[in-house]
Every structure is written in C-alpha cells, then in structure tokens.
N, C-alpha and C. Protein backbone atom coordinates (compact mmCIF):
# COMPACT_ATOMS: atom_id res chain seq x y z
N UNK A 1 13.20 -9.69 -70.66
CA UNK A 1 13.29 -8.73 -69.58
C UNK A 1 12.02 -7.89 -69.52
N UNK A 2 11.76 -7.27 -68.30
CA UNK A 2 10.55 -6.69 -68.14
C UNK A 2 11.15 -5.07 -68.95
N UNK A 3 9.78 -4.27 -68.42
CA UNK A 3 10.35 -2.82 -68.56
C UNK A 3 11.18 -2.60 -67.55
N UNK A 4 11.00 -2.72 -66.43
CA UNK A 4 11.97 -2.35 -65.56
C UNK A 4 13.59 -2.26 -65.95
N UNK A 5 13.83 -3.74 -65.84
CA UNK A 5 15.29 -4.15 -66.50
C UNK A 5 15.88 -3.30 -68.38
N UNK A 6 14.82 -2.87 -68.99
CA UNK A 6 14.64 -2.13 -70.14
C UNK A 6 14.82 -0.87 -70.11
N UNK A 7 14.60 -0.06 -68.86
CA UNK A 7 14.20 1.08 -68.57
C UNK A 7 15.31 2.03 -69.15
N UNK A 8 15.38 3.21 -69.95
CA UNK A 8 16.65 3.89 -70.33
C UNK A 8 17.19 4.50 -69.18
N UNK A 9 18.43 4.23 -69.06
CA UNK A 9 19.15 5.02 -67.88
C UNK A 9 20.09 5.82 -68.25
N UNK A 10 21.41 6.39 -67.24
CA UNK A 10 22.24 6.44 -67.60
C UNK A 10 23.29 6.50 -66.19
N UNK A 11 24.36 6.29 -66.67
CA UNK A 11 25.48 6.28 -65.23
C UNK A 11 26.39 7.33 -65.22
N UNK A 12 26.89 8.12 -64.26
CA UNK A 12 27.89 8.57 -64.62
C UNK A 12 29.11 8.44 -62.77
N UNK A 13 30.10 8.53 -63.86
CA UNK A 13 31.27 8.08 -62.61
C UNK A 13 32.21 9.58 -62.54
N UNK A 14 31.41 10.44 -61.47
CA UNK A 14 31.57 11.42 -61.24
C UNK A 14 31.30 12.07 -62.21
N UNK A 15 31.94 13.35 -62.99
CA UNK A 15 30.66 14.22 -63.97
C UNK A 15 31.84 13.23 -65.38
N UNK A 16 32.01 12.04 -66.02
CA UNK A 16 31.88 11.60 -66.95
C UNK A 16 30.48 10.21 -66.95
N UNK A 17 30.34 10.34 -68.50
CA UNK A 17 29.00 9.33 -68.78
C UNK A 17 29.70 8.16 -68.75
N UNK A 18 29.43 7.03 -67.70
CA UNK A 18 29.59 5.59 -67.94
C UNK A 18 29.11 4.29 -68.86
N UNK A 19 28.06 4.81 -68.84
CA UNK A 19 27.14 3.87 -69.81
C UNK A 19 25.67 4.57 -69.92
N UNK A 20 24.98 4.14 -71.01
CA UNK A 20 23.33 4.63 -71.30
C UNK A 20 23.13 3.16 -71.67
N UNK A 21 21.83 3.31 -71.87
CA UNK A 21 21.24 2.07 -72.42
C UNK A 21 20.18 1.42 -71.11
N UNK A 22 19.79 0.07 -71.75
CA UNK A 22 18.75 -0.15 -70.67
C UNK A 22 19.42 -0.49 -69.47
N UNK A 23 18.63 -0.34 -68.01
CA UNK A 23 19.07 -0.45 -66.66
C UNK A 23 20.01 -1.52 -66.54
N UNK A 24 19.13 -2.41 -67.15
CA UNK A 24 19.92 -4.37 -66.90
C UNK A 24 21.61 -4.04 -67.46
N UNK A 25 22.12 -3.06 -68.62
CA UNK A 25 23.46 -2.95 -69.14
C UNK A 25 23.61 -2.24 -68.26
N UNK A 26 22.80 -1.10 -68.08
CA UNK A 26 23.83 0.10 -67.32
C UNK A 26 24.32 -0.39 -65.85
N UNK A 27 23.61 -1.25 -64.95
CA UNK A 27 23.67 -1.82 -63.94
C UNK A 27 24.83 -2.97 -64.09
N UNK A 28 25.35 -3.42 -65.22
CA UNK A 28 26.23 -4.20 -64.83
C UNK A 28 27.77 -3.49 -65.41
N UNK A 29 27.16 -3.00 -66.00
CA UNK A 29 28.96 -1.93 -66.02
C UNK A 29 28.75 -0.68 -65.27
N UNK A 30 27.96 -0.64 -64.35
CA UNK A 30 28.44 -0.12 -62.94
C UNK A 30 29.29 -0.68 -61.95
N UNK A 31 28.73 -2.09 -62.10
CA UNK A 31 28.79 -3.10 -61.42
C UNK A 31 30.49 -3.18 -61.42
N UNK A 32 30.72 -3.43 -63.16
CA UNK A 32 31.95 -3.82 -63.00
C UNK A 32 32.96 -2.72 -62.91
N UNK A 33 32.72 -1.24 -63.14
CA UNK A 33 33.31 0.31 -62.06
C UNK A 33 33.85 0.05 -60.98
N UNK A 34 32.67 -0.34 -60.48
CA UNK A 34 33.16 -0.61 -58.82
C UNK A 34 33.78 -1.45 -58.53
N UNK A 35 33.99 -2.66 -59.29
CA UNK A 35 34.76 -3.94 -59.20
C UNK A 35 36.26 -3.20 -59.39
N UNK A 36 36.40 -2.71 -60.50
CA UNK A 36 37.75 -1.56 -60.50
C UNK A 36 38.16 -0.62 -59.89
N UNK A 37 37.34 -0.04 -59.56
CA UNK A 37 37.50 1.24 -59.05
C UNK A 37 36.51 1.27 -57.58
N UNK A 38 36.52 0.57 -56.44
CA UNK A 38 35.48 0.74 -55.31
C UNK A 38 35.35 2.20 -54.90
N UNK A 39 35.92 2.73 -55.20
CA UNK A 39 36.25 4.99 -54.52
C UNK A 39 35.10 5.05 -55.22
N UNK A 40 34.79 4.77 -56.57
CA UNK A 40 34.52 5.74 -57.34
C UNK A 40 33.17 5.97 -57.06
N UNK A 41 32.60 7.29 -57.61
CA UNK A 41 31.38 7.52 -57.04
C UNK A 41 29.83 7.57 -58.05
N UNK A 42 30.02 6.85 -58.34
CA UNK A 42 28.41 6.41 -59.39
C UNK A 42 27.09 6.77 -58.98
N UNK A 43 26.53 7.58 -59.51
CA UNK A 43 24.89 8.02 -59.70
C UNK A 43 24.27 7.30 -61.08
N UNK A 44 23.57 6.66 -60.86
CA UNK A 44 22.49 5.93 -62.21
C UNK A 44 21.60 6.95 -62.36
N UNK A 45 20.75 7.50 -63.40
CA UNK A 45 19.98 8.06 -63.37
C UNK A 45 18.90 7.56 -64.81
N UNK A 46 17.69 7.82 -64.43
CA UNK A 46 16.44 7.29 -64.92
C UNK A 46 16.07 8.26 -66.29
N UNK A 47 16.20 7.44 -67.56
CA UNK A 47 16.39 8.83 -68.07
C UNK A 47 14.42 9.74 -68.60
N UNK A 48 13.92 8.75 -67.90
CA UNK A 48 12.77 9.03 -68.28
C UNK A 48 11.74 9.97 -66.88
N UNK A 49 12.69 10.33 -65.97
CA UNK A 49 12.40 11.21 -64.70
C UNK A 49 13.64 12.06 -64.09
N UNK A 50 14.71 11.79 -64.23
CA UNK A 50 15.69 12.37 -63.94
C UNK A 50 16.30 12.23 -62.34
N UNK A 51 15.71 11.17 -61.84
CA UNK A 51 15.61 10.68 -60.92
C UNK A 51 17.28 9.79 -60.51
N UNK A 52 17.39 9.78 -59.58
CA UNK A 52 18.51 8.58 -59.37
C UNK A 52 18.21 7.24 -58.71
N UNK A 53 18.72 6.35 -59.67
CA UNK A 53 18.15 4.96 -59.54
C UNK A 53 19.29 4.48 -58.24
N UNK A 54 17.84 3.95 -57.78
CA UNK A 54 19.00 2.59 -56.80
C UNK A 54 19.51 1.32 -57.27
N UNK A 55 20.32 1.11 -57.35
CA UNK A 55 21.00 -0.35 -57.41
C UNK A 55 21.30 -1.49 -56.79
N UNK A 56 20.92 -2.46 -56.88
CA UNK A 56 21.27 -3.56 -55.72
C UNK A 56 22.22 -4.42 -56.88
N UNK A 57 23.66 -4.42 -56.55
CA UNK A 57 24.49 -4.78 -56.93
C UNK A 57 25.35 -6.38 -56.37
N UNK A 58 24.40 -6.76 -55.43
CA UNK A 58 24.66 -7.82 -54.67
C UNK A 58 24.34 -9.28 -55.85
N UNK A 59 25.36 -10.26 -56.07
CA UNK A 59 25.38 -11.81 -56.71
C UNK A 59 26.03 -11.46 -57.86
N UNK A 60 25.31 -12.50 -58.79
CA UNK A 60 26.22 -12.41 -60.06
C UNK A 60 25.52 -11.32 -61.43
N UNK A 61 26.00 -11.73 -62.08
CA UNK A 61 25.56 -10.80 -63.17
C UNK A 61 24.16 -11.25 -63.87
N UNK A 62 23.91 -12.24 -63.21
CA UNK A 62 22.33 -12.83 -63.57
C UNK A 62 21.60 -12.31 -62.74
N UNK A 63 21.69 -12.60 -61.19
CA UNK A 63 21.11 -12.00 -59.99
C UNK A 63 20.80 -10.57 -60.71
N UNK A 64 21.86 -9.67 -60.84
CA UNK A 64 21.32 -8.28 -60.77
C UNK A 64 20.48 -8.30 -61.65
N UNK A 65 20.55 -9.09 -63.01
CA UNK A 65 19.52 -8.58 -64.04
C UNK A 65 18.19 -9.48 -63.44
N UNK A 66 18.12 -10.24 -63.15
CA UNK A 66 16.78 -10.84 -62.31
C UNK A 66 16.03 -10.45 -61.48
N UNK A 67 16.85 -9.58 -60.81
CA UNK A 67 16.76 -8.60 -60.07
C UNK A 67 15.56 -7.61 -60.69
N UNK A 68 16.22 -6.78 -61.43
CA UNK A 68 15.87 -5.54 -61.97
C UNK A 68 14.79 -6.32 -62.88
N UNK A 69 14.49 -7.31 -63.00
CA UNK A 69 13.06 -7.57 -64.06
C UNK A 69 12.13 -8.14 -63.33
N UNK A 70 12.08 -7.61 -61.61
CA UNK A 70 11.00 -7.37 -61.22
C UNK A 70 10.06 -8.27 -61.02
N UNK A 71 9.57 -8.37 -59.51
CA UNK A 71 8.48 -9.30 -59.44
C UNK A 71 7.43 -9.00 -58.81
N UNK A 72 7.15 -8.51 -59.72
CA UNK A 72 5.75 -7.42 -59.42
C UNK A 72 4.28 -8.75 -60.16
N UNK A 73 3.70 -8.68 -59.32
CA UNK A 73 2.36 -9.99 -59.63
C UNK A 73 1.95 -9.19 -60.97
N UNK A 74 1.57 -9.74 -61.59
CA UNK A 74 0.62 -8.86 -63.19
C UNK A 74 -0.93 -8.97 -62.84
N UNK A 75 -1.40 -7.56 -63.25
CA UNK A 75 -2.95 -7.67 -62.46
C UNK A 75 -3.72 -8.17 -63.66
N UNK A 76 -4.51 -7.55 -63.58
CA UNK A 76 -5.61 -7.62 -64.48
C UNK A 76 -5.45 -6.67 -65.86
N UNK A 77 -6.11 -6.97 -67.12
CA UNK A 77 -5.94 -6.05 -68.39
C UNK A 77 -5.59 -7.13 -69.46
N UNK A 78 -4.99 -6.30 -70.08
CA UNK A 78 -4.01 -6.70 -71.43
C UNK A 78 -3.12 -6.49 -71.13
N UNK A 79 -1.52 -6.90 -70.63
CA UNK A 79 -0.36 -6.60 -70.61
C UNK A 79 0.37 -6.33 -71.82
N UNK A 80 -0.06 -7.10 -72.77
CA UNK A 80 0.92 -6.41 -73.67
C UNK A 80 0.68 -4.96 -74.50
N UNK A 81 -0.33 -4.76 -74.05
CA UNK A 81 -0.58 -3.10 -74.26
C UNK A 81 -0.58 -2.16 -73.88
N UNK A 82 -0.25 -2.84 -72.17
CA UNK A 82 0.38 -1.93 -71.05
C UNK A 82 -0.74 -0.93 -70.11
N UNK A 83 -1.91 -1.90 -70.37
CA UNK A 83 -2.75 -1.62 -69.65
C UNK A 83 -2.27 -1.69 -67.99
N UNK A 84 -3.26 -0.52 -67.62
CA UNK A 84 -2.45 -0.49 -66.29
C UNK A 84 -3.97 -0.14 -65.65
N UNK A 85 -4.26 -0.74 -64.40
CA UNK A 85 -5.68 -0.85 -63.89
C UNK A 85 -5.15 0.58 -62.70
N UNK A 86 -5.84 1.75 -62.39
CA UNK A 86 -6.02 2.42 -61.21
C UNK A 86 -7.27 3.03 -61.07
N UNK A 87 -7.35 3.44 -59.44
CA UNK A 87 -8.32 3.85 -59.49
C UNK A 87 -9.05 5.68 -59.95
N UNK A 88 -10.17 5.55 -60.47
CA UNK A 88 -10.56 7.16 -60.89
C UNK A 88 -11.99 7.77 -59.63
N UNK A 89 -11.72 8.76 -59.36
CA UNK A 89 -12.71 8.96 -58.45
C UNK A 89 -13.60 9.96 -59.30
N UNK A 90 -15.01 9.71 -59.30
CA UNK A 90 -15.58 10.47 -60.47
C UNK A 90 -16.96 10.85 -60.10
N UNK A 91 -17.84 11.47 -59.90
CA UNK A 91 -18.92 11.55 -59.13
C UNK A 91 -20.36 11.05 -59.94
N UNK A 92 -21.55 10.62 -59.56
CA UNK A 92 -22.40 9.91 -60.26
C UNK A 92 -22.41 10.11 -61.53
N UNK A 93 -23.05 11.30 -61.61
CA UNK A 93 -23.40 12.06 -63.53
C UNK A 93 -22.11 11.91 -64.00
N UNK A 94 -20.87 11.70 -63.74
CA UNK A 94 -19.68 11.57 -64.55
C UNK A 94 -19.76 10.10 -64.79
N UNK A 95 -20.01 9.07 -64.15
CA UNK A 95 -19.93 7.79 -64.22
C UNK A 95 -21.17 7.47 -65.15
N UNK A 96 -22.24 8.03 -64.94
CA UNK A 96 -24.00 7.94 -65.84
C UNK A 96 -22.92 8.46 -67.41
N UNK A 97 -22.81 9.50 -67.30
CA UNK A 97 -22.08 10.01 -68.82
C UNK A 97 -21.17 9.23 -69.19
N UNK A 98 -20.11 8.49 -68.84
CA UNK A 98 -19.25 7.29 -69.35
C UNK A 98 -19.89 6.16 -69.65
N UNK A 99 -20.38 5.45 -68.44
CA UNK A 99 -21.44 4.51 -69.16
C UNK A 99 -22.42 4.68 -70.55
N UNK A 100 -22.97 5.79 -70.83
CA UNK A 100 -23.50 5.82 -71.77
C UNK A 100 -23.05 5.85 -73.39
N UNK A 101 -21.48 6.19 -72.96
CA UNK A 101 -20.39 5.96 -74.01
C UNK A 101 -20.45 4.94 -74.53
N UNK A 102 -20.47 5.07 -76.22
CA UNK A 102 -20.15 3.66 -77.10
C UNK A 102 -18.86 3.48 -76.73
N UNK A 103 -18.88 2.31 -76.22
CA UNK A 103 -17.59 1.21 -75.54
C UNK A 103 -16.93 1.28 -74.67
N UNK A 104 -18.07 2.40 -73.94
CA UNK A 104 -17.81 1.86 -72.37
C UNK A 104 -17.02 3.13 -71.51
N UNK A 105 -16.84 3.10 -70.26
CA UNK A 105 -15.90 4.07 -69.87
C UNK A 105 -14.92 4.21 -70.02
N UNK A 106 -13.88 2.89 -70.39
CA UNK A 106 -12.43 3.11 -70.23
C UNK A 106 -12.41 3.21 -71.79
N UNK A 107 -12.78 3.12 -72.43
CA UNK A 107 -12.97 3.73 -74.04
C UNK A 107 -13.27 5.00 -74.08
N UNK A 108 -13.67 5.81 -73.72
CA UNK A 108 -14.31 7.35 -73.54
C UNK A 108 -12.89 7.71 -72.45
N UNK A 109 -12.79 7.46 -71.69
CA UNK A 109 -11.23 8.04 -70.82
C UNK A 109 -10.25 7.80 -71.46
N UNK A 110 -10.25 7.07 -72.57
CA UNK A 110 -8.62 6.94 -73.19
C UNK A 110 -8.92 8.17 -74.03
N UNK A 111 -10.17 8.03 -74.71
CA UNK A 111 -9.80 9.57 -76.06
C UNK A 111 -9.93 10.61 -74.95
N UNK A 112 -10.81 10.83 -73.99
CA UNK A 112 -10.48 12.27 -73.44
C UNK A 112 -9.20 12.30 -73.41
N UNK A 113 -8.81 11.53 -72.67
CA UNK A 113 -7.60 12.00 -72.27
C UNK A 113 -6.42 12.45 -73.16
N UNK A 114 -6.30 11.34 -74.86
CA UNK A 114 -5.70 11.22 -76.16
C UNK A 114 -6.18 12.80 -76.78
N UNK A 115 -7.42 13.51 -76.61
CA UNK A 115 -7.92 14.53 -76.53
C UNK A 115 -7.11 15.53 -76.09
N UNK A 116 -7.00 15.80 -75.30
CA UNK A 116 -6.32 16.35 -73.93
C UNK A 116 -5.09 16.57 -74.22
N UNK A 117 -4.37 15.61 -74.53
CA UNK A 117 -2.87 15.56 -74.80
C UNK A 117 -2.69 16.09 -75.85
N UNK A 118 -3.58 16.10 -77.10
CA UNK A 118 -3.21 16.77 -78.20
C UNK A 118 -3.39 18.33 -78.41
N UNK A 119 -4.35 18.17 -77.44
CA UNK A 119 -5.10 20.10 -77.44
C UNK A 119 -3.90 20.86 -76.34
N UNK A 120 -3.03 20.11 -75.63
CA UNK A 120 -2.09 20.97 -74.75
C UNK A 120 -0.93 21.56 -75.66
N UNK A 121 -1.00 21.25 -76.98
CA UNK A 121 0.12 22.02 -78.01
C UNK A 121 1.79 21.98 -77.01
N UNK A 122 1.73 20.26 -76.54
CA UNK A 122 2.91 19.69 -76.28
C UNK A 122 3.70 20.86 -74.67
N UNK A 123 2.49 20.80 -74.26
CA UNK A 123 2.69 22.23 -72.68
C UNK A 123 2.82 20.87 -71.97
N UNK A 124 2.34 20.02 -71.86
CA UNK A 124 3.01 19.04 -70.72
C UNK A 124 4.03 18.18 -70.76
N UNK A 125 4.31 17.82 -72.13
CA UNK A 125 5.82 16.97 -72.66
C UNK A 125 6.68 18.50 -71.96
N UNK A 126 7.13 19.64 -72.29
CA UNK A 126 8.20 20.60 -71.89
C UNK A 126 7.74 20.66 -70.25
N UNK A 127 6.79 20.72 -69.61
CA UNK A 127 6.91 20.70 -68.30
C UNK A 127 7.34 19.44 -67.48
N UNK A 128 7.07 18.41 -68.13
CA UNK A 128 7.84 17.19 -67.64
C UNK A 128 9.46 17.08 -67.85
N UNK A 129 9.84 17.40 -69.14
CA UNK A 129 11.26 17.21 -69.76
C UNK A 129 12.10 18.52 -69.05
N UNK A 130 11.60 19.41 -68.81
CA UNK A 130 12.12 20.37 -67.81
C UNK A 130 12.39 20.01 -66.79
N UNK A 131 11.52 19.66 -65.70
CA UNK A 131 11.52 18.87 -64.63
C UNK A 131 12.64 17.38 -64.57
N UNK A 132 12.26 16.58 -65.31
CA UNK A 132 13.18 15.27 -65.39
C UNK A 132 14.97 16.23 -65.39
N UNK A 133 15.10 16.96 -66.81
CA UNK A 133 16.29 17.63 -66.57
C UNK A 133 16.91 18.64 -65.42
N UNK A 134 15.81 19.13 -64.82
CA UNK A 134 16.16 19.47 -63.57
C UNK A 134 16.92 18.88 -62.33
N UNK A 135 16.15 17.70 -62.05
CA UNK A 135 16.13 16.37 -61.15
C UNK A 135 18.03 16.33 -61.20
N UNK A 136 18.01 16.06 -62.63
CA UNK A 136 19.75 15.43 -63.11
C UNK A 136 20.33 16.85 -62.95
N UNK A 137 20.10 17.53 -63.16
CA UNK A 137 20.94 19.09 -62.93
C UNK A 137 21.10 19.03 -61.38
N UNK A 138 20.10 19.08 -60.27
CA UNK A 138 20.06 18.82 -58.91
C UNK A 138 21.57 18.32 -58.70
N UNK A 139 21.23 16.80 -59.09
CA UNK A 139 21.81 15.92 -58.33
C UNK A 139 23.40 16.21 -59.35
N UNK A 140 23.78 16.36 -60.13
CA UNK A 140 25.12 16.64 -61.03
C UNK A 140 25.10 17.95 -61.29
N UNK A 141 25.11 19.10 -61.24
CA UNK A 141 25.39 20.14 -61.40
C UNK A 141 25.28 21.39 -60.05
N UNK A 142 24.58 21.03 -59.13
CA UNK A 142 23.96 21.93 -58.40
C UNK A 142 24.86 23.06 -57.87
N UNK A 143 26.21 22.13 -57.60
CA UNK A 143 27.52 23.28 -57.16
C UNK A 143 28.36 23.97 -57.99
N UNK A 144 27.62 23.65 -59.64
CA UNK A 144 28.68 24.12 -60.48
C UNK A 144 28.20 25.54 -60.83
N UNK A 145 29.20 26.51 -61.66
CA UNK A 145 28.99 27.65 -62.24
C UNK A 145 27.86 27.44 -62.90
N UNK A 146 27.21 28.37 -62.75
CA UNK A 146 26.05 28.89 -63.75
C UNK A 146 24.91 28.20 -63.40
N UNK A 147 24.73 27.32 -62.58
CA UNK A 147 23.98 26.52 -62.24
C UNK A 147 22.49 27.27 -62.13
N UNK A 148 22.48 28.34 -60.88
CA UNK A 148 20.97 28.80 -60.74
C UNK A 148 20.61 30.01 -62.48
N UNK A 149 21.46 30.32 -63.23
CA UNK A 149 21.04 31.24 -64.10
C UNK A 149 20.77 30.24 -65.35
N UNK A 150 21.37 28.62 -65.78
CA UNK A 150 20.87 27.17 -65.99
C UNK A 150 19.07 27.14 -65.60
N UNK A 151 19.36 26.85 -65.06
CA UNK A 151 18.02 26.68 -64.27
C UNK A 151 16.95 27.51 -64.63
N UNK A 152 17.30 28.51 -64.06
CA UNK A 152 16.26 29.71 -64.69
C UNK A 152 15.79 29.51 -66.05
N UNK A 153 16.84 29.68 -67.18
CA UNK A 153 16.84 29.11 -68.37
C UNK A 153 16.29 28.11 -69.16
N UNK A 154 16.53 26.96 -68.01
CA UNK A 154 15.69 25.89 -68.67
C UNK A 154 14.30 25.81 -68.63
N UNK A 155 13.76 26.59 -67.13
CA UNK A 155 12.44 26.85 -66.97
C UNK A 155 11.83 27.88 -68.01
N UNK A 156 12.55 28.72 -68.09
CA UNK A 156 12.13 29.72 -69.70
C UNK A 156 11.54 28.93 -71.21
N UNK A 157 12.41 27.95 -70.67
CA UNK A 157 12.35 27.21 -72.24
C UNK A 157 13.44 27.68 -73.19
N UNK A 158 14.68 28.32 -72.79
CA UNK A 158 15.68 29.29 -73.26
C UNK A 158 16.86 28.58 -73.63
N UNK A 159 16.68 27.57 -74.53
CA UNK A 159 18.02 26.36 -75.00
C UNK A 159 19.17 27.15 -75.20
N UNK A 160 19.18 28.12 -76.14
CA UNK A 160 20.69 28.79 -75.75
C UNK A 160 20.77 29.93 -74.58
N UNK A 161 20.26 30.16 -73.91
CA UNK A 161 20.41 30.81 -72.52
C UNK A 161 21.02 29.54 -71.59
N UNK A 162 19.68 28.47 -72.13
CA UNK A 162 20.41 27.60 -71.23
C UNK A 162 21.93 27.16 -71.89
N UNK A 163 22.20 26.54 -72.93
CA UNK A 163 23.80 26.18 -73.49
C UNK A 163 24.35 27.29 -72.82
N UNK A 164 24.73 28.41 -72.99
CA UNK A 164 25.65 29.65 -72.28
C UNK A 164 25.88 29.43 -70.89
N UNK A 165 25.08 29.30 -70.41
CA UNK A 165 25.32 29.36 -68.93
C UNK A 165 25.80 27.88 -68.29
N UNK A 166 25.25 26.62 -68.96
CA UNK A 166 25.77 25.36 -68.89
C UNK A 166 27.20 25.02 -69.68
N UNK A 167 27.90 26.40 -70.40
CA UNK A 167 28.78 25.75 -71.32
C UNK A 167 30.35 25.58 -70.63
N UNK A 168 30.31 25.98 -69.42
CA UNK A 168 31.50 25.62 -68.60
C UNK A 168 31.24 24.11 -67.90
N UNK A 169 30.39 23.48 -67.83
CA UNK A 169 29.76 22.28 -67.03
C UNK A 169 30.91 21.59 -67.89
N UNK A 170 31.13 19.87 -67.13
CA UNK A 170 31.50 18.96 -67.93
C UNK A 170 30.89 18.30 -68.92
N UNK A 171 31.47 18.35 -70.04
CA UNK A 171 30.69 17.85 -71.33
C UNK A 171 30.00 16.97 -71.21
N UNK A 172 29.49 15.66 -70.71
CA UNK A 172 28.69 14.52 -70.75
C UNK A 172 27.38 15.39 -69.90
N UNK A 173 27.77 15.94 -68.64
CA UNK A 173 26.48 16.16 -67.66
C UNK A 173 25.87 17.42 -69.06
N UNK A 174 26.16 18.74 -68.91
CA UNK A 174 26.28 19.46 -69.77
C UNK A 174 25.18 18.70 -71.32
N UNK A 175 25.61 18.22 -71.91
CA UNK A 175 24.69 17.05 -72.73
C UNK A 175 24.20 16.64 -72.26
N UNK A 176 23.83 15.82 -71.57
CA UNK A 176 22.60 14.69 -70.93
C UNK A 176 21.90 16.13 -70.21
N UNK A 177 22.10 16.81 -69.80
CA UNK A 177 21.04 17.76 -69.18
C UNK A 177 20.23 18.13 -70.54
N UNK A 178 20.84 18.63 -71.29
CA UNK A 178 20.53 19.34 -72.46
C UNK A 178 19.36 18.04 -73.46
N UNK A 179 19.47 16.95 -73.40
CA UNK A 179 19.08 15.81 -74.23
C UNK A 179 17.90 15.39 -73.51
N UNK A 180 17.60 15.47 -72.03
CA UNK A 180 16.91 15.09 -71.08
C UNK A 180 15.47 16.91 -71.26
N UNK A 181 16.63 17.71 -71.44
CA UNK A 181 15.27 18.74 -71.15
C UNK A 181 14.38 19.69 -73.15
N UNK A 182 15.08 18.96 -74.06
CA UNK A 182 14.96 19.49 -75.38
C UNK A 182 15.19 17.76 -76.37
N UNK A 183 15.74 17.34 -75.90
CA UNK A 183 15.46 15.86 -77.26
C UNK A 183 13.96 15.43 -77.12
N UNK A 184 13.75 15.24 -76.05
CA UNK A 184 12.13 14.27 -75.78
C UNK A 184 10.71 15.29 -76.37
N UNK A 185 11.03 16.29 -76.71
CA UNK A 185 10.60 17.32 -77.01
C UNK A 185 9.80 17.13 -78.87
N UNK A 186 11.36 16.89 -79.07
CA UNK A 186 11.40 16.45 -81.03
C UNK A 186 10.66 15.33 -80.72
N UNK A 187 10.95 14.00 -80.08
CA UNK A 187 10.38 12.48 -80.13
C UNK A 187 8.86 12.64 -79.76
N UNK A 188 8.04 13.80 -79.16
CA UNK A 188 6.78 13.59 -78.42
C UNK A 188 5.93 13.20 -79.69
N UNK A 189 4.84 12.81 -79.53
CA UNK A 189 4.26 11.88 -80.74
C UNK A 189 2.80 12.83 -80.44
C-alpha cells in the first residue's frame, strides 16, 4: 500500500470512535457501518491535519483499498526516502550561495531547513498540533459546551484549562482532541 492507503485516520459514528488505524482499515469498517447501519452518520478524519477525509466507498473491499493507494505517476528523486521535487523561488545571490555549497543546493536546503526546525524549540510542531486539533474540534465539537473557552485553551497551550472545559464532551471526541493537540508534541523528534 502506498502512504495514502497507510495514512493514520480515524472514524467516528457520531461522537463515538469507530476505528483508528491506517485509512485502507478505517475505510473499510466504515464501509461495513454503513452496510449496518445506512442512518448513521460517519466523519473520517486525518489524523495528521485534522481534516475530514473523503471516502469513495463504491465496489468491493479491494476496489476501496486500490482505491485509496493512489495513482499518482511517481516523479523524479528517490522515493523511498520520500523525496518530494517542488518548486523554490530564490533570487540570484541566493541560488550563487547554494551552488557554492559542498553538495549542492538541495544539500544546503535540507540542513537549513533541519536547522530551522531545531532552533524553533518545537514552536511549529504546537502550532500545527493545535491547529490539526482544532480542525477535529470544528467539525465534532463545535455545538458542544465549553467549546469556545476549549478553544481558547488549546490555543494557550493550557492542557488542563483545556481538559476542564472539554470534560463534559463525549469521551472518544474529548480524547482524540486531546491526543491530536498534546501527544504529537511528546513524539516530535
């Protein structure tokens, strides 16, 4: 399977958790939800944006996972290192100064950047993991109690401001908000 079909998700069938795990599982015991239950109302969500995934639930249980592993042409690079080709817009003397780099420009843009990431004392892992947990708060919490003083909270960076005010939520959303905006936090490398 690609990343796509790999991707960590999660489902929930109304505010309980249906399944986690990669898309290709979580997508087929959605699949089979709805086979039981057609009412019911399923949001997938991406657990690496907080986003809600679409599903194309149409054929068999091969289709969908064939599906979801994507047929996207492979460009140019190393794929298995997950090289990913885009473009940088950079003005002459920035391009003269990379070139002159031992091993080249895209060798000198990986450590700036590996640079960069380490000197932010982990300020952009919490502004992302805030955000992603937001996204899922949006879309599963938005009408519940405590929701905008949540919010506030999580933007603080205020884990038990935020627990207090999220602690009436239903337990799965309630957790996965909480895991989405403070676990990825411990894992940042």
């Amino acid at each position: 399977m690609t990343e796509t079909a790999d991707r960590p998700c999660a489902a929930f069938d109304g505010e309980a958790l249906l399944a986690r795990g990669p898309l290709a599982r979580v997508a087929l015991a959605v699949r089979a939800r709805l086979a039981e239950r057609p009412e019911a109302a399923v949001l997938t969500f991406d657990d690496a944006t907080g986003r809600v995934v679409d599903l194309d639930l149409r054929g068999s249980d091969a289709e969908i996972v064939a599906r979801l592993g994507g047929t996207e042409p492979r460009g140019r690079g190393r794929p298995k290192l997950g090289v990913v080709a885009r473009e940088v817009t950079l003005l002459p003397r920035h391009w003269d100064w990379l070139s002159a780099q031992p091993g080249g420009a895209s060798l000198a843009l990986r450590r700036l950047v590996d640079e960069a990431r380490r000197g932010d004392g982990g300020q952009t892992q919490a502004r992302i993991a805030r955000e992603t947990a937001y996204r899922f708060m949006a879309a599963m919490a938005g009408n519940l109690a405590g929701f905008e003083e949540a919010s506030r909270a999580l933007f603080a960076g205020d884990e038990a401001g935020f627990s207090d005010h999220a602690a009436g939520w239903p337990a799965d959303v309630r957790t996965y908000a909480q895991e989405l905006a403070w676990s990825s936090l411990s894992e940042a490398d």
